[in-house]
C-alpha atoms as a PDB file:
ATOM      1  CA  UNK A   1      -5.869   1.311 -27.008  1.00  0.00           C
ATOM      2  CA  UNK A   2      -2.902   1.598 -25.294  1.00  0.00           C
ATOM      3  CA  UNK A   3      -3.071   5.159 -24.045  1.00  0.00           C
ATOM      4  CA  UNK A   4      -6.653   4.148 -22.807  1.00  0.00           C
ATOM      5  CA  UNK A   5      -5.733   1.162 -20.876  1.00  0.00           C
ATOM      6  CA  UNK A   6      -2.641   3.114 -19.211  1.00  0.00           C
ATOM      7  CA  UNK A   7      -5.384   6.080 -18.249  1.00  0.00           C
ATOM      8  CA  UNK A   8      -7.669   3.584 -16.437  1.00  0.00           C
ATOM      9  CA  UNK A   9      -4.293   2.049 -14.903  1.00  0.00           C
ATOM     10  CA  UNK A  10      -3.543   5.228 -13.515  1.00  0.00           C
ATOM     11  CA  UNK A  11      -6.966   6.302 -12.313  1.00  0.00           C
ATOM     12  CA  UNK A  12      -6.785   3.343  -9.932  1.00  0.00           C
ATOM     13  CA  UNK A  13      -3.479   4.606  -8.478  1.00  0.00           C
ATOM     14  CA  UNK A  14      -4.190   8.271  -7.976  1.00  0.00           C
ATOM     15  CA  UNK A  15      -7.946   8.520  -7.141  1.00  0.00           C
ATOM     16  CA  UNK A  16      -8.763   5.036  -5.912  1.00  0.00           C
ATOM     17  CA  UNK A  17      -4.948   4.524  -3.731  1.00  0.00           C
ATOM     18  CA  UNK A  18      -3.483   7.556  -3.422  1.00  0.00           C
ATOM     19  CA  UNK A  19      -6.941   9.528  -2.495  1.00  0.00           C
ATOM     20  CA  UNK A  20      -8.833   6.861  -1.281  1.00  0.00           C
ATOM     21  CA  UNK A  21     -11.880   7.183  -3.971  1.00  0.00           C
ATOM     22  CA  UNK A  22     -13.379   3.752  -3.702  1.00  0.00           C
ATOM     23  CA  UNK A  23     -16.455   4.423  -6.316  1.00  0.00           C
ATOM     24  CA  UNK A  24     -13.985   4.616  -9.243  1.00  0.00           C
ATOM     25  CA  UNK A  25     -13.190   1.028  -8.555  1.00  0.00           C
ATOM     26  CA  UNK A  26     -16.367  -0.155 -10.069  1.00  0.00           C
ATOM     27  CA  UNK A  27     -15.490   1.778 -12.920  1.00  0.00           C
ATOM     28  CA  UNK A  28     -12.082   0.209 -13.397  1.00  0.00           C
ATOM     29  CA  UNK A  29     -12.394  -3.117 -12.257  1.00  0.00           C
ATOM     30  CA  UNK A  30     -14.235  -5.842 -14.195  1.00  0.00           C
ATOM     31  CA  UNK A  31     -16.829  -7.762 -12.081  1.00  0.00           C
ATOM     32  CA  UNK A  32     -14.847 -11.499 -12.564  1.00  0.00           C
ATOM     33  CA  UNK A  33     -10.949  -9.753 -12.669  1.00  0.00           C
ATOM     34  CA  UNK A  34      -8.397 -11.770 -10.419  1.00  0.00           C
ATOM     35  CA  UNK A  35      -4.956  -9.462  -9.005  1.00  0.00           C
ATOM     36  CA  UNK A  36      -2.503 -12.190  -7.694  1.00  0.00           C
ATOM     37  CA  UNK A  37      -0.450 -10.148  -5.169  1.00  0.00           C
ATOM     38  CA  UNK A  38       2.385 -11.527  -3.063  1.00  0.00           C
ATOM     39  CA  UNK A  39       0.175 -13.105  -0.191  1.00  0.00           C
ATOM     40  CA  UNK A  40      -3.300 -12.535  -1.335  1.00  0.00           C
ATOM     41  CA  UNK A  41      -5.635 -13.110  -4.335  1.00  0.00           C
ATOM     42  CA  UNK A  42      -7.906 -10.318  -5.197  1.00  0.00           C
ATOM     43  CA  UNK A  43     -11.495 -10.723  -7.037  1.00  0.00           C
ATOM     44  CA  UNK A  44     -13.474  -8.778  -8.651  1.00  0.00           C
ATOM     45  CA  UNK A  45     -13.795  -4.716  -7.485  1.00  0.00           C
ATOM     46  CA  UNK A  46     -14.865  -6.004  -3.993  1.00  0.00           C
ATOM     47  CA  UNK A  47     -11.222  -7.170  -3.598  1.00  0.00           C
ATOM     48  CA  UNK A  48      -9.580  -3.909  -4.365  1.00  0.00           C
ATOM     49  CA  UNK A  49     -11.543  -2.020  -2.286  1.00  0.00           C
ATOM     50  CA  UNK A  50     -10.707  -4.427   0.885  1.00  0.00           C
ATOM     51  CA  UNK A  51      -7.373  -4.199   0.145  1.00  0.00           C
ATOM     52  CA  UNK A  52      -6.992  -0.784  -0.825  1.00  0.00           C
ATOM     53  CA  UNK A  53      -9.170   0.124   2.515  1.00  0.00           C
ATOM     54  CA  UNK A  54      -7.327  -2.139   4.965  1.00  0.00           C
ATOM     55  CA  UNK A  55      -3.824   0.004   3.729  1.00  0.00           C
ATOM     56  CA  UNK A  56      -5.290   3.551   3.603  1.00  0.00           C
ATOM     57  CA  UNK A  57      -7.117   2.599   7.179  1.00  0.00           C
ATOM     58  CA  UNK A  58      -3.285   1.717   8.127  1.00  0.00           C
ATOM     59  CA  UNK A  59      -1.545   4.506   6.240  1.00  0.00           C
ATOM     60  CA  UNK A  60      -4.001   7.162   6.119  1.00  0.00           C
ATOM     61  CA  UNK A  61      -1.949   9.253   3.967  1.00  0.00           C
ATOM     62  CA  UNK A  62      -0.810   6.627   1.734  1.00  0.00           C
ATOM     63  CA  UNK A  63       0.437   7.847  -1.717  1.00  0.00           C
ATOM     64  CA  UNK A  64       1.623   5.637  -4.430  1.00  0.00           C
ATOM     65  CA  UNK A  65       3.456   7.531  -7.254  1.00  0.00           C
ATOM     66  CA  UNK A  66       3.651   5.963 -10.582  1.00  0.00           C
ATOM     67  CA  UNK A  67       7.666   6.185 -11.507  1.00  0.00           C
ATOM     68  CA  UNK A  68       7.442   4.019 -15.098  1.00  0.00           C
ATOM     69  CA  UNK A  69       4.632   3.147 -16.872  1.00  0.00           C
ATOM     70  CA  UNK A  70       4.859   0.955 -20.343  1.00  0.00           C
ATOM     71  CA  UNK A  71       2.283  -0.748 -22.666  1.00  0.00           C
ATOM     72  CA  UNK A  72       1.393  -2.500 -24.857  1.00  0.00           C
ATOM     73  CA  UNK A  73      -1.542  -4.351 -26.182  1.00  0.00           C
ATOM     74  CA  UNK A  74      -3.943  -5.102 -23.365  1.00  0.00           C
ATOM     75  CA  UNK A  75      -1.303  -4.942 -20.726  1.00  0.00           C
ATOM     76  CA  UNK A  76      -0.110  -2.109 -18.929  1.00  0.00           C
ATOM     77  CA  UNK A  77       2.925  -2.563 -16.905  1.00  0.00           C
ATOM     78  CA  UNK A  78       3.357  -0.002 -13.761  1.00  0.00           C
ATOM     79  CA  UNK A  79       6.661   0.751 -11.247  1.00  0.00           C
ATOM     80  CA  UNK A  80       5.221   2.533  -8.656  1.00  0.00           C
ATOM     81  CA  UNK A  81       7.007   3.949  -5.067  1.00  0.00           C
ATOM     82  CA  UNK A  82       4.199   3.607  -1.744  1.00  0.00           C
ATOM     83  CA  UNK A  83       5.060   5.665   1.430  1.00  0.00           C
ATOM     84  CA  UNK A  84       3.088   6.429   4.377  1.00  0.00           C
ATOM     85  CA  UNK A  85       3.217   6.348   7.349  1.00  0.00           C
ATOM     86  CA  UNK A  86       1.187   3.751   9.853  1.00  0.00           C
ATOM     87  CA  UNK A  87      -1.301   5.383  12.166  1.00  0.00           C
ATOM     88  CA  UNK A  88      -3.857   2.659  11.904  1.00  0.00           C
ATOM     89  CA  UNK A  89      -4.039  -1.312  12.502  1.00  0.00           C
ATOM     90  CA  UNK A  90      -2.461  -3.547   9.956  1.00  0.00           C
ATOM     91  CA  UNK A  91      -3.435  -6.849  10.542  1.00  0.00           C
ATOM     92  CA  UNK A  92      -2.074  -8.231  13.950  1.00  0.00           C
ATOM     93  CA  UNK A  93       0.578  -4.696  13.859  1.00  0.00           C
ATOM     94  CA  UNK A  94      -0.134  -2.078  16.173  1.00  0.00           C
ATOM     95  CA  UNK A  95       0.307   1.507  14.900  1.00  0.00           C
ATOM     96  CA  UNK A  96       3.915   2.524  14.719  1.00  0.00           C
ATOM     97  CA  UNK A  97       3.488   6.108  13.629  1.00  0.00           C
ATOM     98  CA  UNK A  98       6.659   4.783  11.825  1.00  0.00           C
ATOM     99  CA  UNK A  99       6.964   5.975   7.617  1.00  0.00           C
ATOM    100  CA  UNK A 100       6.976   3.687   5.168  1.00  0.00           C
ATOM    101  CA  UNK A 101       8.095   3.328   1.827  1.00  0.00           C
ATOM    102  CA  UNK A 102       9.214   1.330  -0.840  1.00  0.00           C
ATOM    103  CA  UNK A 103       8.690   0.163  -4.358  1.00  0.00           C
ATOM    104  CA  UNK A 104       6.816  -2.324  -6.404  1.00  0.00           C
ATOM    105  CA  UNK A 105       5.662  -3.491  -9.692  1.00  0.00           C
ATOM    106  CA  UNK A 106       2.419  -4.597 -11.448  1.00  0.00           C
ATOM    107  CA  UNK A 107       1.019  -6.174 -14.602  1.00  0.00           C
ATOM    108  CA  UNK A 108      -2.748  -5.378 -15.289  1.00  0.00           C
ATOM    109  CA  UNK A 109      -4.447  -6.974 -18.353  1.00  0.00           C
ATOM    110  CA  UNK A 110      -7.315  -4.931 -19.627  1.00  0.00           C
ATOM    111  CA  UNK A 111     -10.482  -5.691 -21.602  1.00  0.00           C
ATOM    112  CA  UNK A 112     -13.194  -3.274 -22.731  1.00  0.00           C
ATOM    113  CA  UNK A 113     -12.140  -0.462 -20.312  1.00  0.00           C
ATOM    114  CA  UNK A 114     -11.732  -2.341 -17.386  1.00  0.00           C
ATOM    115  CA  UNK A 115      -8.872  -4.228 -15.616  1.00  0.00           C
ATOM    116  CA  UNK A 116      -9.699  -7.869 -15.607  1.00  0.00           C
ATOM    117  CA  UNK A 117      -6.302  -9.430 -14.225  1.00  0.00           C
ATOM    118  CA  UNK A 118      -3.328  -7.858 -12.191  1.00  0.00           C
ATOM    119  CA  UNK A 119      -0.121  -9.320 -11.281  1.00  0.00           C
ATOM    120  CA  UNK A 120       1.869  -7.661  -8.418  1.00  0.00           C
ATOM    121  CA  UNK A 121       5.190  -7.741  -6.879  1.00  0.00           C
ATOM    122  CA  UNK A 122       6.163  -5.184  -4.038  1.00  0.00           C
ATOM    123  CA  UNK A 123       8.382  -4.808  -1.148  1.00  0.00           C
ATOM    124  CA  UNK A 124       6.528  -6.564   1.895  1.00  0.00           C
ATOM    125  CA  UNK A 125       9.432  -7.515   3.550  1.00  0.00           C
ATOM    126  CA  UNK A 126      10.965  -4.175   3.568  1.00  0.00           C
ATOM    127  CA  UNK A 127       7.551  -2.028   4.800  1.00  0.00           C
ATOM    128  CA  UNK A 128       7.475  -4.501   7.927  1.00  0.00           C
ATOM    129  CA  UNK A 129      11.190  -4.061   8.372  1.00  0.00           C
ATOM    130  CA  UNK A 130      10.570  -0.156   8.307  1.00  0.00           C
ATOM    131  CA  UNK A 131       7.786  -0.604  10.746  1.00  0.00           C
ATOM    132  CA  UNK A 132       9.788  -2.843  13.262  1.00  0.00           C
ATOM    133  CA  UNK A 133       7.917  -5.579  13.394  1.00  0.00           C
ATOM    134  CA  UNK A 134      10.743  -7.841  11.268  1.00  0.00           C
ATOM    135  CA  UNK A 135      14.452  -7.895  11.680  1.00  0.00           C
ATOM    136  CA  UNK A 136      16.991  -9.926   9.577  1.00  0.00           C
ATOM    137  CA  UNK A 137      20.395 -11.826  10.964  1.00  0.00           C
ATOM    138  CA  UNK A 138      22.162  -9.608  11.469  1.00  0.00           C
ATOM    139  CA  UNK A 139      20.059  -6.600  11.788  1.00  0.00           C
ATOM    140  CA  UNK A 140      19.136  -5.174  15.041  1.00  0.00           C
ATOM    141  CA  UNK A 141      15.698  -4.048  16.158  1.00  0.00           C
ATOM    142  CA  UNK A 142      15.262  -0.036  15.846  1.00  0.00           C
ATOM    143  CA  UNK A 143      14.510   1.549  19.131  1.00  0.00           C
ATOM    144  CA  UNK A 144      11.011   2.013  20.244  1.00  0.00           C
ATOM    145  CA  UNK A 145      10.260  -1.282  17.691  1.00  0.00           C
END
């Protein structure tokens, strides 16, 4: 079961993130599943797809590389490295044409083939430091930010 759940976990990365596949969602995601991500809740395959559309709209060639993937049981556990670089809107942040990347980590649950709860950590503070947008004491502002 393991190997199975891992497969569908890394479906969702490289068809429906990194190429931008949106269909395979339905086929991953269950209908009631609920990602907590670090300011957002995500339901059901609806979720994904806004999410995973509002990046790839921002970072059109967004790629997210799995670097460690473990399970066991119904959980799959996935460290994965984003980069891309922003030629869209994100949110109130103008494109940059500034690259981005980073790393995060995520715990998906899965149930009968399908992902029915996520848990994910990643390096928001650091993308919107790379972008400009966010400096820290100390720090100064790139130029052209």
């Amino acid at each position: 079961m393991s190997q199975q759940n891992e497969a569908l976990v890394r479906r969702m990365f490289d068809e429906a993130w990194s190429r931008g596949t949106l269909d395979v969602v339905d086929d991953c995601v269950a209908a009631d599943a609920v990602e907590y991500e670090p300011a957002e809740t995500l339901r059901g395959p609806q979720g994904q797809k806004d999410m995973i559309t509002r990046y790839r709209t921002a970072f059109p060639d967004c790629r997210l590389e799995i670097l460690e993937m473990l399970s066991t049981g119904d959980r799959v556990v996935t460290r994965f490295r984003y980069s891309g670089t922003q030629r869209g809107q994100l949110g109130p942040i103008a494109p940059t044409n500034r690259q981005v990347s980073g790393e995060g980590i995520v715990i998906h649950r899965c149930e009968k083939g399908r992902i029915v709860e996520g848990h994910g950590q990643w390096d928001q503070l650091g993308m919107l430091q790379q972008l400009g947008v966010v400096t820290l004491p100390g720090q100064t502002r790139a130029a052209g930010a």
